[in-house]
Protein backbone atom coordinates (compact mmCIF):
# COMPACT_ATOMS: atom_id res chain seq x y z
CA UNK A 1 69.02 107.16 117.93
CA UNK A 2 68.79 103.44 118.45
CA UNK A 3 69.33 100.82 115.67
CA UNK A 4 68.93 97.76 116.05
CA UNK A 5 70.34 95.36 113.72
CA UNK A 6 68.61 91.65 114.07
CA UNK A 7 68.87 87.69 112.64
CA UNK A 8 72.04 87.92 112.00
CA UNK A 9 75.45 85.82 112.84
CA UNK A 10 77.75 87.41 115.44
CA UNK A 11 81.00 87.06 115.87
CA UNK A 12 82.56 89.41 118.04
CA UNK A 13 86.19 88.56 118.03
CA UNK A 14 86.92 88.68 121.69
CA UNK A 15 83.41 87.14 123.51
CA UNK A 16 80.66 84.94 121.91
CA UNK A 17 79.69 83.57 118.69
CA UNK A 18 76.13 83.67 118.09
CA UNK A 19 74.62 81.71 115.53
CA UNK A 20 71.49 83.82 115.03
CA UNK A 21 71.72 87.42 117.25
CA UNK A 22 71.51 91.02 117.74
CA UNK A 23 73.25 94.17 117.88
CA UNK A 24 71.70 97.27 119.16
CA UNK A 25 73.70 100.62 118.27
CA UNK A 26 72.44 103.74 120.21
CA UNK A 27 74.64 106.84 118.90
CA UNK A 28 77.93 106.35 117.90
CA UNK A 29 78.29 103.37 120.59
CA UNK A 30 77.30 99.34 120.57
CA UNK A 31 74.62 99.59 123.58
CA UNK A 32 74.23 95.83 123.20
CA UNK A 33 75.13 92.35 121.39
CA UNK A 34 73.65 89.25 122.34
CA UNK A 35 71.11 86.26 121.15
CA UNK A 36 67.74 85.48 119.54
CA UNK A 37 65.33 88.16 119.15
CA UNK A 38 65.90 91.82 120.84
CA UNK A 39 62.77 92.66 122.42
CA UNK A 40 63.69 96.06 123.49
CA UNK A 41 62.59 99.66 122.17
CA UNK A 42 64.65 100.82 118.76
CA UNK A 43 64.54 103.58 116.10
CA UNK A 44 65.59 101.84 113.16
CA UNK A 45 65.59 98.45 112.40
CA UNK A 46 68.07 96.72 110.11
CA UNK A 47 67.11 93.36 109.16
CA UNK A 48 70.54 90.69 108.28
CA UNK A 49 69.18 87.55 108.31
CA UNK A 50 71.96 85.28 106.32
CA UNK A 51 74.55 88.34 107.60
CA UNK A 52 77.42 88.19 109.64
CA UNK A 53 78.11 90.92 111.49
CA UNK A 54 81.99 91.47 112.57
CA UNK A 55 83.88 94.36 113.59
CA UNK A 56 84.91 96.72 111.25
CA UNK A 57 88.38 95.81 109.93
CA UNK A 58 91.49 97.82 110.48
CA UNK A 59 94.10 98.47 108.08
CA UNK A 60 96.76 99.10 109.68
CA UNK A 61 99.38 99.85 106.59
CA UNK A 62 98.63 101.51 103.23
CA UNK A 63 100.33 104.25 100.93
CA UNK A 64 96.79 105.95 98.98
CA UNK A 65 98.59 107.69 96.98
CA UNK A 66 100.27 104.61 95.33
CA UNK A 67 96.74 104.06 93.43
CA UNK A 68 97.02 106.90 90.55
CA UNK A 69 100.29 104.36 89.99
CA UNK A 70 99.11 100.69 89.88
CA UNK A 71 100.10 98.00 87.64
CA UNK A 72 103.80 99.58 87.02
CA UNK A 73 107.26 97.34 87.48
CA UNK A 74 105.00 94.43 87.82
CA UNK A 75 108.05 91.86 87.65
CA UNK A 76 110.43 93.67 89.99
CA UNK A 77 111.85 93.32 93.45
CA UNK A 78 111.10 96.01 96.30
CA UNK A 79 114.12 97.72 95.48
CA UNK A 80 113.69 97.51 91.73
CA UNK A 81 109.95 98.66 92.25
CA UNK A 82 110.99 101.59 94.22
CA UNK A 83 113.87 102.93 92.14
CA UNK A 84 111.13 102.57 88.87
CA UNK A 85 108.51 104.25 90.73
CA UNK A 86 110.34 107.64 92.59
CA UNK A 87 110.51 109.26 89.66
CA UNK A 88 106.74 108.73 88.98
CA UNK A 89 105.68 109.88 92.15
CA UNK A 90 108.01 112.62 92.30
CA UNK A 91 105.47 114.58 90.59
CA UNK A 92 102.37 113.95 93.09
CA UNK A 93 100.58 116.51 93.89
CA UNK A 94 97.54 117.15 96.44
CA UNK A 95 95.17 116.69 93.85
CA UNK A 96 96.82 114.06 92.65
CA UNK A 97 96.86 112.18 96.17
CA UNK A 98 93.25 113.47 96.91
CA UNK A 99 91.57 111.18 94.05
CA UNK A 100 93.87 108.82 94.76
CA UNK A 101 93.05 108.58 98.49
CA UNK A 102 89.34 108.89 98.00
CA UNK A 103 89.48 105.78 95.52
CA UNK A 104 91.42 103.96 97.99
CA UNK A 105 89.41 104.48 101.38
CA UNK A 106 86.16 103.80 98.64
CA UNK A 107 87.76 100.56 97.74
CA UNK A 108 88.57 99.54 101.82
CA UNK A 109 85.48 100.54 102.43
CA UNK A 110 83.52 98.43 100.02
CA UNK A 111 85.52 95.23 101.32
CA UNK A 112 85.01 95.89 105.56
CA UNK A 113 87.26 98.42 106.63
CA UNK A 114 86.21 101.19 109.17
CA UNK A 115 90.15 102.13 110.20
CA UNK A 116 92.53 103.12 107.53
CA UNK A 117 96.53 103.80 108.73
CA UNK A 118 97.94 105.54 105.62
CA UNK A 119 101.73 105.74 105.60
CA UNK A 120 102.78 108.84 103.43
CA UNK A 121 106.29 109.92 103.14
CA UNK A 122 106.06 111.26 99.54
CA UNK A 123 106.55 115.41 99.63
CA UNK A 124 107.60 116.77 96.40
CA UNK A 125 108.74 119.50 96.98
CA UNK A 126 105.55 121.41 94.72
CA UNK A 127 103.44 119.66 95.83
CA UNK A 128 100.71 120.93 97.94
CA UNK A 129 99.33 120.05 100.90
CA UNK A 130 99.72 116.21 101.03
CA UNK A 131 98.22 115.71 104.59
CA UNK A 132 95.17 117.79 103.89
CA UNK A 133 94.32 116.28 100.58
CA UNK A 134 94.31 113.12 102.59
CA UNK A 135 92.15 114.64 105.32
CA UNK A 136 89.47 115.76 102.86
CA UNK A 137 89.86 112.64 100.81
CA UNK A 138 88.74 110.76 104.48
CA UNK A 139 85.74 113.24 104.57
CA UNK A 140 84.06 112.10 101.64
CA UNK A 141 84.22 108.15 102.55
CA UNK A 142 83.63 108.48 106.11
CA UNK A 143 85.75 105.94 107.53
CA UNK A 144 88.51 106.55 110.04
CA UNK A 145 91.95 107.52 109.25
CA UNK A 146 95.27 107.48 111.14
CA UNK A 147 97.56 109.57 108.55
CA UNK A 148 101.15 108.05 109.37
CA UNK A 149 103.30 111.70 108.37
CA UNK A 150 106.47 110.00 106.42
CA UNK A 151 109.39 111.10 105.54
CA UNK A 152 112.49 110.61 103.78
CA UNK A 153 116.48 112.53 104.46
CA UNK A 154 118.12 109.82 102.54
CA UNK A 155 118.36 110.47 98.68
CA UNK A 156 120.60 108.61 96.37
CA UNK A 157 123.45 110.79 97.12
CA UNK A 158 123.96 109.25 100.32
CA UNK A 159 123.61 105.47 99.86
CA UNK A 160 119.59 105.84 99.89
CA UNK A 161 116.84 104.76 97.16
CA UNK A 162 114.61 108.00 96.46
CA UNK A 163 116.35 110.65 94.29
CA UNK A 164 117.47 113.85 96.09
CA UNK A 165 114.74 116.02 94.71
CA UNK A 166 112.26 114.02 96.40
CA UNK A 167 113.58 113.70 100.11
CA UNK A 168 113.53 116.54 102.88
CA UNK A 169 116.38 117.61 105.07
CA UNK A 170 116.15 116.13 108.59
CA UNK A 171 114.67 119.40 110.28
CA UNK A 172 112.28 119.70 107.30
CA UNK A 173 111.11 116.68 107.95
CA UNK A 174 110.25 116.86 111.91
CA UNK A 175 109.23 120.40 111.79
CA UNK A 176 106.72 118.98 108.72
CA UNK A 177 105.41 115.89 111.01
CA UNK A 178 105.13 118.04 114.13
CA UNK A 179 102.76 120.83 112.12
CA UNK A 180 100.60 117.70 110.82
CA UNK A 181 100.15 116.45 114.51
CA UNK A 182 99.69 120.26 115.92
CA UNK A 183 96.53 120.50 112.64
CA UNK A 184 95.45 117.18 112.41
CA UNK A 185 95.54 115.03 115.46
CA UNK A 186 92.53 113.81 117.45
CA UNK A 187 93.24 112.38 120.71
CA UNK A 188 89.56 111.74 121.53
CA UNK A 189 88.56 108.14 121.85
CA UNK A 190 86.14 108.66 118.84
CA UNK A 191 88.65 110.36 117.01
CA UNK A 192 88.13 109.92 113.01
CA UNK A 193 91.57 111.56 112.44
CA UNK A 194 94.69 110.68 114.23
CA UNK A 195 98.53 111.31 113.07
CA UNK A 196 101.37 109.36 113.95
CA UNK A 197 105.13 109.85 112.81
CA UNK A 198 106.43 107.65 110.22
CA UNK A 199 110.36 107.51 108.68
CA UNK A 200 110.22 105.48 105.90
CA UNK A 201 112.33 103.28 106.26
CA UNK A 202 115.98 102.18 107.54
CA UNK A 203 117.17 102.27 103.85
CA UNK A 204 115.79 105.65 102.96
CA UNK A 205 116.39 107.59 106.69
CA UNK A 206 119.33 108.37 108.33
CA UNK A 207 120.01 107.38 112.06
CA UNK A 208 118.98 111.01 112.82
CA UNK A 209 115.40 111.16 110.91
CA UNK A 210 114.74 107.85 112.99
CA UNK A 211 115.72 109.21 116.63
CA UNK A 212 114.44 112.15 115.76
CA UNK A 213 111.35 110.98 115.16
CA UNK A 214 110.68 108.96 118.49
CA UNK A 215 111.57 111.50 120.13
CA UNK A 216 109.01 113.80 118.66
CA UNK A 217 106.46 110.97 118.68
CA UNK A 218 106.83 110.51 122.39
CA UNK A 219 107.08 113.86 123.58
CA UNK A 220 103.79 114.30 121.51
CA UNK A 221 101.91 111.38 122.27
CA UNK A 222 101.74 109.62 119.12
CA UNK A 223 102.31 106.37 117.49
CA UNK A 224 105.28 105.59 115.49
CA UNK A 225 105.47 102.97 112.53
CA UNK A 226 108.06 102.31 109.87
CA UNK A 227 108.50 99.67 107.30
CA UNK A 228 111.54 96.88 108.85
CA UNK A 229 112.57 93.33 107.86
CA UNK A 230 110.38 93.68 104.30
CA UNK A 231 112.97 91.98 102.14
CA UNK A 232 116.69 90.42 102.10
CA UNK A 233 118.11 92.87 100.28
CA UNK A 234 117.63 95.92 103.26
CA UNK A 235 118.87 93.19 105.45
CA UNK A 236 121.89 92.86 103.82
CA UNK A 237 122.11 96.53 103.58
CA UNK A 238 121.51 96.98 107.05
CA UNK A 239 124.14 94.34 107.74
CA UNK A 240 126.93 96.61 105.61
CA UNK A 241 126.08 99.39 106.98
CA UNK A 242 124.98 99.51 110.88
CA UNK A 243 126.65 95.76 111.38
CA UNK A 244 123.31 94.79 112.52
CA UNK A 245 119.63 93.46 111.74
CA UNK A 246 116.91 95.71 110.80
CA UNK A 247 115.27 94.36 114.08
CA UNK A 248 118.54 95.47 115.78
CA UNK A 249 119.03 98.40 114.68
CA UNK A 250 115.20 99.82 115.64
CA UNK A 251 115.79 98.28 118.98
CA UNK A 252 119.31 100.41 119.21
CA UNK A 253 117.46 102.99 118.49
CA UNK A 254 113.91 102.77 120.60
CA UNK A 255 111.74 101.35 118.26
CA UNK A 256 111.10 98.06 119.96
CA UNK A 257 108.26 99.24 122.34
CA UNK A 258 104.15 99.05 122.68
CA UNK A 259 103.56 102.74 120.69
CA UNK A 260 105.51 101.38 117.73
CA UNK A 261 103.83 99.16 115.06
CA UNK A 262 106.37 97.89 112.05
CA UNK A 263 105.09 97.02 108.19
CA UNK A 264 105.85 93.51 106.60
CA UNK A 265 108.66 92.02 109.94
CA UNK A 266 109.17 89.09 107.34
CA UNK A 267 112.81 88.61 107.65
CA UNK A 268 112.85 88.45 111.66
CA UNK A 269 115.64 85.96 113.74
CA UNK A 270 113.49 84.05 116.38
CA UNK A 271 115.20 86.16 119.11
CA UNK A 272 113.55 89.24 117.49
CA UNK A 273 110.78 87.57 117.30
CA UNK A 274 110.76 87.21 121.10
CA UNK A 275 111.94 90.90 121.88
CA UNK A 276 109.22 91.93 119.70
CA UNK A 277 106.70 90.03 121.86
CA UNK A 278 108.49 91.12 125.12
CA UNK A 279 108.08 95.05 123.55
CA UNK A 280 104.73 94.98 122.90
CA UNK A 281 105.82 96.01 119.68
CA UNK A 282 102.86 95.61 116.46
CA UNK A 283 103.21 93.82 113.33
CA UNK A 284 101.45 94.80 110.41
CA UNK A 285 101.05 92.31 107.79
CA UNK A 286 100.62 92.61 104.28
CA UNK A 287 100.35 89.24 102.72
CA UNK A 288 99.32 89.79 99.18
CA UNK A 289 101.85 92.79 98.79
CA UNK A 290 104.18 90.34 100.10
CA UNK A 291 102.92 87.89 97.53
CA UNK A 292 103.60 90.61 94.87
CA UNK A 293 106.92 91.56 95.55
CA UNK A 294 108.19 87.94 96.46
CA UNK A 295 109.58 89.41 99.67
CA UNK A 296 108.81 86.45 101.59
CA UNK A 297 105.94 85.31 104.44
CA UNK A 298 106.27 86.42 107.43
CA UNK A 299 106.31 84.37 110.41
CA UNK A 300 103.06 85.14 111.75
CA UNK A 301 102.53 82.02 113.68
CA UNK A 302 105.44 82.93 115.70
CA UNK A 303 104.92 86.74 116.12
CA UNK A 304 101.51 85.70 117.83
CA UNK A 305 102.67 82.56 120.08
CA UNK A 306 105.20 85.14 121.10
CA UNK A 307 102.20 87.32 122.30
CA UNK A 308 102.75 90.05 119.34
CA UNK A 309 100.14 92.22 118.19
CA UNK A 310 99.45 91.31 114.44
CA UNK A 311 97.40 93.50 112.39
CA UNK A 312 96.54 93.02 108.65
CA UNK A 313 97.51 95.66 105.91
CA UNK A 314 96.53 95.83 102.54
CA UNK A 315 99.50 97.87 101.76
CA UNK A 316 99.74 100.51 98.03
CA UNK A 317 97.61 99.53 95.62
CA UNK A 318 101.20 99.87 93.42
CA UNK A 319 102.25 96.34 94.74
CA UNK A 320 98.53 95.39 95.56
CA UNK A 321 96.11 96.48 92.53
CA UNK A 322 93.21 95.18 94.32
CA UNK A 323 93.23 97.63 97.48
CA UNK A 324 91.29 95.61 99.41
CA UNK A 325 91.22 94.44 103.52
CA UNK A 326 88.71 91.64 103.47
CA UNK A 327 90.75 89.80 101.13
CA UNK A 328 93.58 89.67 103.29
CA UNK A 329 91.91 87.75 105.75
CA UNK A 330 92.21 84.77 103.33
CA UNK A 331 95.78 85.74 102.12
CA UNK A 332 96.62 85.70 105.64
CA UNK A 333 95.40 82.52 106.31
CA UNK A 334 97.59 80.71 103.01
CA UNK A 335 100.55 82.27 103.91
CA UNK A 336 100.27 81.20 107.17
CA UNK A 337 99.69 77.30 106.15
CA UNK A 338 102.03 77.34 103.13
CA UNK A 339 104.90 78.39 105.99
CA UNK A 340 103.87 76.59 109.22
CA UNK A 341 101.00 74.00 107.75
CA UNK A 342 97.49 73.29 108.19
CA UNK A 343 97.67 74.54 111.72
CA UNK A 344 99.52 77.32 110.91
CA UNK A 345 96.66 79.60 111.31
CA UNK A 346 92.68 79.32 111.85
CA UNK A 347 90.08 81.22 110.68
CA UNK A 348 89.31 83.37 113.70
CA UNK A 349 92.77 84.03 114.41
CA UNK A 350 92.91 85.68 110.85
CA UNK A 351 89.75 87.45 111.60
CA UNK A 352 90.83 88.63 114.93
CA UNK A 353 94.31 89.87 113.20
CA UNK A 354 92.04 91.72 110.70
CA UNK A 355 90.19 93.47 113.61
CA UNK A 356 91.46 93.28 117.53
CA UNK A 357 94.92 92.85 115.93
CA UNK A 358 94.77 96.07 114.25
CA UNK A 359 93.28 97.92 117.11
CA UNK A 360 95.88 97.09 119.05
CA UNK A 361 98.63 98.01 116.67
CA UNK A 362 96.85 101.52 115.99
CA UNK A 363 96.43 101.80 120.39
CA UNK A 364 92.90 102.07 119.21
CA UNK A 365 91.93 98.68 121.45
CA UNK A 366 89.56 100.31 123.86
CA UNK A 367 87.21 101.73 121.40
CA UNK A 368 87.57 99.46 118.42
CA UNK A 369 88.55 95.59 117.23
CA UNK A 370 85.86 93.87 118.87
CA UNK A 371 81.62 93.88 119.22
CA UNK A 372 81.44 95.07 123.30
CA UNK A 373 78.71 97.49 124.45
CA UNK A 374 80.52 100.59 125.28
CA UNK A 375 82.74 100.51 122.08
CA UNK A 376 82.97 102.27 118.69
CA UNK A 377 80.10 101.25 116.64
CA UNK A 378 82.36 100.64 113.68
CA UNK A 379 80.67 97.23 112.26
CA UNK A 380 80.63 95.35 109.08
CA UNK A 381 77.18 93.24 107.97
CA UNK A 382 78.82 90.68 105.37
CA UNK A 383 75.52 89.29 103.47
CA UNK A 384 76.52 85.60 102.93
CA UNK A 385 72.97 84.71 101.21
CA UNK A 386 74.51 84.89 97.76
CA UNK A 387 76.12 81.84 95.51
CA UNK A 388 79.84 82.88 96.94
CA UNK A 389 78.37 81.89 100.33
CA UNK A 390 75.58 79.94 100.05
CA UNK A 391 75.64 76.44 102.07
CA UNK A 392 78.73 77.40 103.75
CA UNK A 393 77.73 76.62 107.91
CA UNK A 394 80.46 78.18 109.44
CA UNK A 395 79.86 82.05 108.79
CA UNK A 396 83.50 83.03 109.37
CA UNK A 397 84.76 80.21 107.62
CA UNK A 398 82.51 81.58 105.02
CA UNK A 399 84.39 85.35 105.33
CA UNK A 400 87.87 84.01 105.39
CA UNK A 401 87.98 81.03 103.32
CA UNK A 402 85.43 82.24 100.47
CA UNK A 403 85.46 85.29 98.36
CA UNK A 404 84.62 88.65 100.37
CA UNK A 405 81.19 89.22 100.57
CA UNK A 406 79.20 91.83 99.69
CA UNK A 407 78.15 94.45 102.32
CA UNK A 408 74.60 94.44 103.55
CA UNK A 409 75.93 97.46 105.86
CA UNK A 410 79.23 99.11 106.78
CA UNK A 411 78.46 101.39 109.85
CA UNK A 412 81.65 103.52 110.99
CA UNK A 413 80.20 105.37 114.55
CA UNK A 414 77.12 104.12 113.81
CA UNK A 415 77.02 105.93 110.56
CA UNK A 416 76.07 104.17 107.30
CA UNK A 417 79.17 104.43 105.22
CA UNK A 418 78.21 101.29 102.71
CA UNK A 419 74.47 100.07 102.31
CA UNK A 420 73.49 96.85 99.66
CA UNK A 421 77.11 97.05 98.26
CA UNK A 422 77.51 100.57 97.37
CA UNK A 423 78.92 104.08 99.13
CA UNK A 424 76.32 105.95 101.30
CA UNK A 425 77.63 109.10 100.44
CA UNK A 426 80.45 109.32 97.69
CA UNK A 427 79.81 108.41 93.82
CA UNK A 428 81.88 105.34 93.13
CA UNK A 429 81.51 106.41 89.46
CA UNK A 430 82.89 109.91 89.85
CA UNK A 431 85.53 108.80 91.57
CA UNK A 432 86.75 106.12 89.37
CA UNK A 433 86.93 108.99 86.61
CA UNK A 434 88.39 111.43 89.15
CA UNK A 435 91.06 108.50 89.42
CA UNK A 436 91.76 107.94 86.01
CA UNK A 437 92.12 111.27 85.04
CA UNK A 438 94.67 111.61 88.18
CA UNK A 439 96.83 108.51 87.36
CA UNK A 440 96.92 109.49 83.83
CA UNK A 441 98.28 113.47 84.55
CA UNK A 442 100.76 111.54 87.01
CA UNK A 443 102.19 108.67 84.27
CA UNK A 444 102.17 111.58 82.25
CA UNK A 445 103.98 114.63 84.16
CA UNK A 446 100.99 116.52 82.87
């Protein structure tokens, strides 16, 4: 099956810009991207004049279930926010977390994003199956998933945040993580499903969970990511406690290296900044949960002179109500210039942390980030004809500094997963009810 999808804008991230192009998917693959008109042999034909076709963008930090619980502790800091909210969530359930997850891959979806890396370290302890509510959740959208198996060994009884009913012992927790890999993980290159092993967080793990943890991921094969350097107030915690930096402390412990991507790295020392770059280590970004928290920007100018891979996260839709990944390419981008000014960051750097950026933090960089013949045909068609867009020249100007734009296509594998601004396959409807009835039971305890 060959489709060919023709008068469109290209930008491919790592190659050429074309001002009017083609791209030619055969399969599940890009078989070819180039200029003017394609004068081969196709199967389908997609037409995009006033389109832009980019990669698909990569989220590379999210928490799904956090959207049966948005708009709650609106005015707090991260540590207020979290202390309001375990309770809440210490009644999820996998029914719960399925609607929830299906409205949040719907939502990514609708606004560019092909990759999803979910970060869930909420098991109640009746609770279901979290990971396979998740799974199934992924099945209906059809975009990719990397399912980041949390955990927390830390409760309030021992200097942590969550209460004690809601964290797991330290074997519980690896034994859980390892059965998720054994059940869930893909290592093909066109792997929709992947696991990697995720602590929580310094604040909420103890040295053990985190040790533990690489060593699992490593003798396994899979990625590890953790939230570090969010906010002031686990650096100062980290300080009392370990004498050291967040940064410090993962680097103590192995979690400076190129399988290891961190959330937020906003409070980082410039030496950090360098070991991170020296590492390989990923960065994943989440501006407008950032924003939302008042945690701070992160120095994102300075993670990628310092040759770090920076991906863009859209983070729980409980400190980000809108859910969305195109968006953060433009919250990137003002973060950026309010810290480091009008140079602090262009518009295809923000585009190519939204897409190559991601697929490096996810070690997903030789089959996705970037429009090369041979890759993943996981591609976003932004139609830029409407009044948003209209008149703007440059087309990724138009995608970073303008609203997001509706979806002419969203292909993940060369599947249609959005077409003319709504799901291929999945009632948006439905699940907005399936939602509200969810975040309503949860508020609830129902």
């Amino acid at each position: 099956m060959r489709t060919l999808i023709a008068n469109a804008a290209i930008a491919t991230v790592t190659g050429e810009e074309y001002a009017s192009g083609h791209v030619v998917v055969e399969n599940d693959r890009i078989a070819e991207v180039g200029e003017g008109v394609y004068t081969g042999e196709f199967d389908e034909r997609v037409e995009a004049d006033g389109c832009l076709i980019t990669p698909g963008l990569i989220n590379t930090h999210h928490h799904l279930y956090q959207w049966a619980t948005r708009g709650l502790a609106a005015d707090h800091t991260l540590f207020e926010w979290l202390v309001a909210l375990y309770p809440v969530w210490s009644r999820l359930d996998d029914e719960i977390t399925h609607a929830a997850g299906t409205a949040g891959m719907a939502r990514l979806a609708l606004t560019g994003c092909t990759t999803v890396a979910d970060h869930h370290y909420v098991f109640p302890r009746d609770g279901g199956d979290q990971v396979a509510a998740l799974a199934a959740a992924r099945q209906r959208i059809g975009v990719r998933l990397h399912v980041v198996r949390g955990s927390m060994d830390r409760g309030e009884s021992d200097g942590g945040l969550p209460p004690d009913n809601l964290v797991e012992s330290t074997e519980d927790a690896l034994t859980g993580t390892e059965a998720a890999i054994a059940r869930f993980h893909d290592d093909s290159a066109g792997a929709h499903l992947q696991i990697a092993v995720g602590p929580c967080s310094p604040f909420s793990v103890t040295e053990r969970l985190m040790s533990g943890a690489a060593e699992l991921a490593r003798r396994k094969g899979v990625r590890l990511h953790t939230h570090l350097a969010e906010t002031l107030d686990e650096e100062r915690q980290c300080l009392a406690e370990a004498g050291c930096t967040p940064a410090e402390y993962a680097d103590k412990l192995g979690w400076l290296a190129d399988d290891v991507w961190l959330a937020h790295t906003i409070h980082l020392a410039p030496d950090a900044i360098r070991r991170f770059g020296a590492t390989g280590t990923g960065s994943a970004h989440c501006p407008t949960s950032n924003g939302r928290l008042g945690a701070g920007i992160a120095p994102v100018r300075d993670l990628l002179d310092a040759g770090v891979p920076v991906g863009l996260g859209a983070d729980g839709a409980a400190s980000n109500e809108s859910g969305g990944l195109g968006e953060e390419l433009h919250q990137s981008l003002l973060q950026a210039r309010q810290r480091g000014g009008p140079h602090g960051l262009t518009t295809r750097e923000a585009l190519w942390m939204g897409t190559m950026g991601g697929a490096r933090c996810l070690g997903r960089a030789d089959d996705l980030g970037s429009l090369e013949p041979g890759k993943l045909a996981d591609l976003a068609v932004w139609d830029l004809t409407g009044l948003d867009h209209a008149g703007i020249t440059d087309p990724v100007a138009a995608l970073v500094l303008g609203t997001t734009p509706p979806l002419r296509r969203l292909f993940v594998g060369g599947k249609a997963v959005v077409e003319d601004g709504t799901l291929r396959e999945a009632d948006e409807s439905a699940i907005a009810r399936e939602l509200a009835a969810a975040s309503a039971r949860l508020r609830e305890g129902r």
